[in-house]
Protein backbone atom coordinates (compact mmCIF):
# COMPACT_ATOMS: atom_id res chain seq x y z
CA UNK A 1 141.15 128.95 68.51
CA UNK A 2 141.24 126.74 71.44
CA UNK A 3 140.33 122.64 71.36
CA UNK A 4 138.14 120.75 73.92
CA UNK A 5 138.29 117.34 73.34
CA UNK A 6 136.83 117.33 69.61
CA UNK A 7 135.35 120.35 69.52
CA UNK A 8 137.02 123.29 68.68
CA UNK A 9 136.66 127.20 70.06
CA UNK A 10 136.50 129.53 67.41
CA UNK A 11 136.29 133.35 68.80
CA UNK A 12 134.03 135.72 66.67
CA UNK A 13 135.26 138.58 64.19
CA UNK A 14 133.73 141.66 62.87
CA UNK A 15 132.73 141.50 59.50
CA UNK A 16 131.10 145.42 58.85
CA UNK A 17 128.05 145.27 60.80
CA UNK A 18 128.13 141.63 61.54
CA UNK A 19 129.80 139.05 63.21
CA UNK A 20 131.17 135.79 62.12
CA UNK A 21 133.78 132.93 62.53
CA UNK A 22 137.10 132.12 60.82
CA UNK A 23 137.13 128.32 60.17
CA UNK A 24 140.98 126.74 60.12
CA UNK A 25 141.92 125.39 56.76
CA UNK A 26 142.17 121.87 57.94
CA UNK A 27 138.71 121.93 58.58
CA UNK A 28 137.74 123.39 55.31
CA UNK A 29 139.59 120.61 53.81
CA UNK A 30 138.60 117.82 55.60
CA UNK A 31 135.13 119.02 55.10
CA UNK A 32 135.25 119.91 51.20
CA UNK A 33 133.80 123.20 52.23
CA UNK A 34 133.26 125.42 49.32
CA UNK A 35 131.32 128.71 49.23
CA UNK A 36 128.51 128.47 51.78
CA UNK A 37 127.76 126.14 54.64
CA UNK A 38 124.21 125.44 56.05
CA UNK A 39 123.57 126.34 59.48
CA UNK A 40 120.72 124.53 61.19
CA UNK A 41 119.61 125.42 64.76
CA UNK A 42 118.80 122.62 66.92
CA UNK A 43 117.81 122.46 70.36
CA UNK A 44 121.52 121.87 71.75
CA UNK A 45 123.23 124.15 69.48
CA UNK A 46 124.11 125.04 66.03
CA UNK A 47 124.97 122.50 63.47
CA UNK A 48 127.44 123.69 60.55
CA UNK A 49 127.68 121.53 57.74
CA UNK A 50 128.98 121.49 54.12
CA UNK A 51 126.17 123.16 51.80
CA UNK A 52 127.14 119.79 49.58
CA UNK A 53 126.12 117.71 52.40
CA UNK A 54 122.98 116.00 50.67
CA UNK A 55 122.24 114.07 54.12
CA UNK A 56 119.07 114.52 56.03
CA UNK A 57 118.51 116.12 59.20
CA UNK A 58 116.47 113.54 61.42
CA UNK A 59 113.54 115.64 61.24
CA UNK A 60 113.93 115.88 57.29
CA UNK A 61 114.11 112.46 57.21
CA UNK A 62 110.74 111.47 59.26
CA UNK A 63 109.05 114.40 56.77
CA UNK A 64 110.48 112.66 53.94
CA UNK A 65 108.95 109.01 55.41
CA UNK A 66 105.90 110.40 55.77
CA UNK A 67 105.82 111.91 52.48
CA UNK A 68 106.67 108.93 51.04
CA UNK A 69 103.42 106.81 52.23
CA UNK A 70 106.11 103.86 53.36
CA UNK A 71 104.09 101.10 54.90
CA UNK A 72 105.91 99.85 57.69
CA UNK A 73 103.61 97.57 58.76
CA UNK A 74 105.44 94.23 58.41
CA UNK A 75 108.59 95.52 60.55
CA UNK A 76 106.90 93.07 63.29
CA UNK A 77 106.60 90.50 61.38
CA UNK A 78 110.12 91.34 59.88
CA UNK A 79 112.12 91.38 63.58
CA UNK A 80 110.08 88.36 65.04
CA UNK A 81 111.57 86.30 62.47
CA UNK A 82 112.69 83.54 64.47
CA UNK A 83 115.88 84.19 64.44
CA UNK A 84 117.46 83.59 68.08
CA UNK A 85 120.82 84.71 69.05
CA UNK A 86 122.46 81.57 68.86
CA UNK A 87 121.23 80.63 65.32
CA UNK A 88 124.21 83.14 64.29
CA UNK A 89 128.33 82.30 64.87
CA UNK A 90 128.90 84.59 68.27
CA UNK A 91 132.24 86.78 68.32
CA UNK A 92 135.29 85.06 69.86
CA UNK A 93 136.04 86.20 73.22
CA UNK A 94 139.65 87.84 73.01
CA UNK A 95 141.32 86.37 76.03
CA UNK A 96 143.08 89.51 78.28
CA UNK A 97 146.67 89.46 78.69
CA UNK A 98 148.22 89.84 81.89
């Protein structure tokens, strides 16, 4: 197991006719991963997550909008509210020391 930046090289092991990864125990931990994980194949790579992980993939989510029936309609309306930026207190400028 090797580390670039934060993403870590794991080499592949046989397991009888397969193939598969051993994940460190600080990662299992830090991850509460149990007895599975969910792998999801997107276009850059593969995504391993926690099985428990009840969080939506972006394309589950759009499926789930659109399921849904949400009426968006009055986002507009919603943004062009008037507001302006300087109706709101602006962040201090933190002055740089020398």
């Amino acid at each position: 197991m090797s580390r670039t930046s934060n993403a870590i090289v794991l080499k592949l092991v046989r397991l009888g006719n397969s193939r598969g990864v051993r994940l460190p125990k600080g990662l299992i931990d830090k991850y509460a991963i149990r007895d599975s994980l969910i792998a999801e194949e997107r276009e850059d790579g593969l995504l391993l997550r926690a099985s428990r992980d009840k969080r939506l993939s972006w394309s589950e989510m759009f499926k789930e909008m659109a399921r849904e029936g949400e009426d968006w309609s009055d986002l507009d309306a919603t943004v062009g509210d008037g507001l302006k930026p300087g109706d709101w207190p602006q962040p201090k400028r933190r002055r740089k020391a020398l």
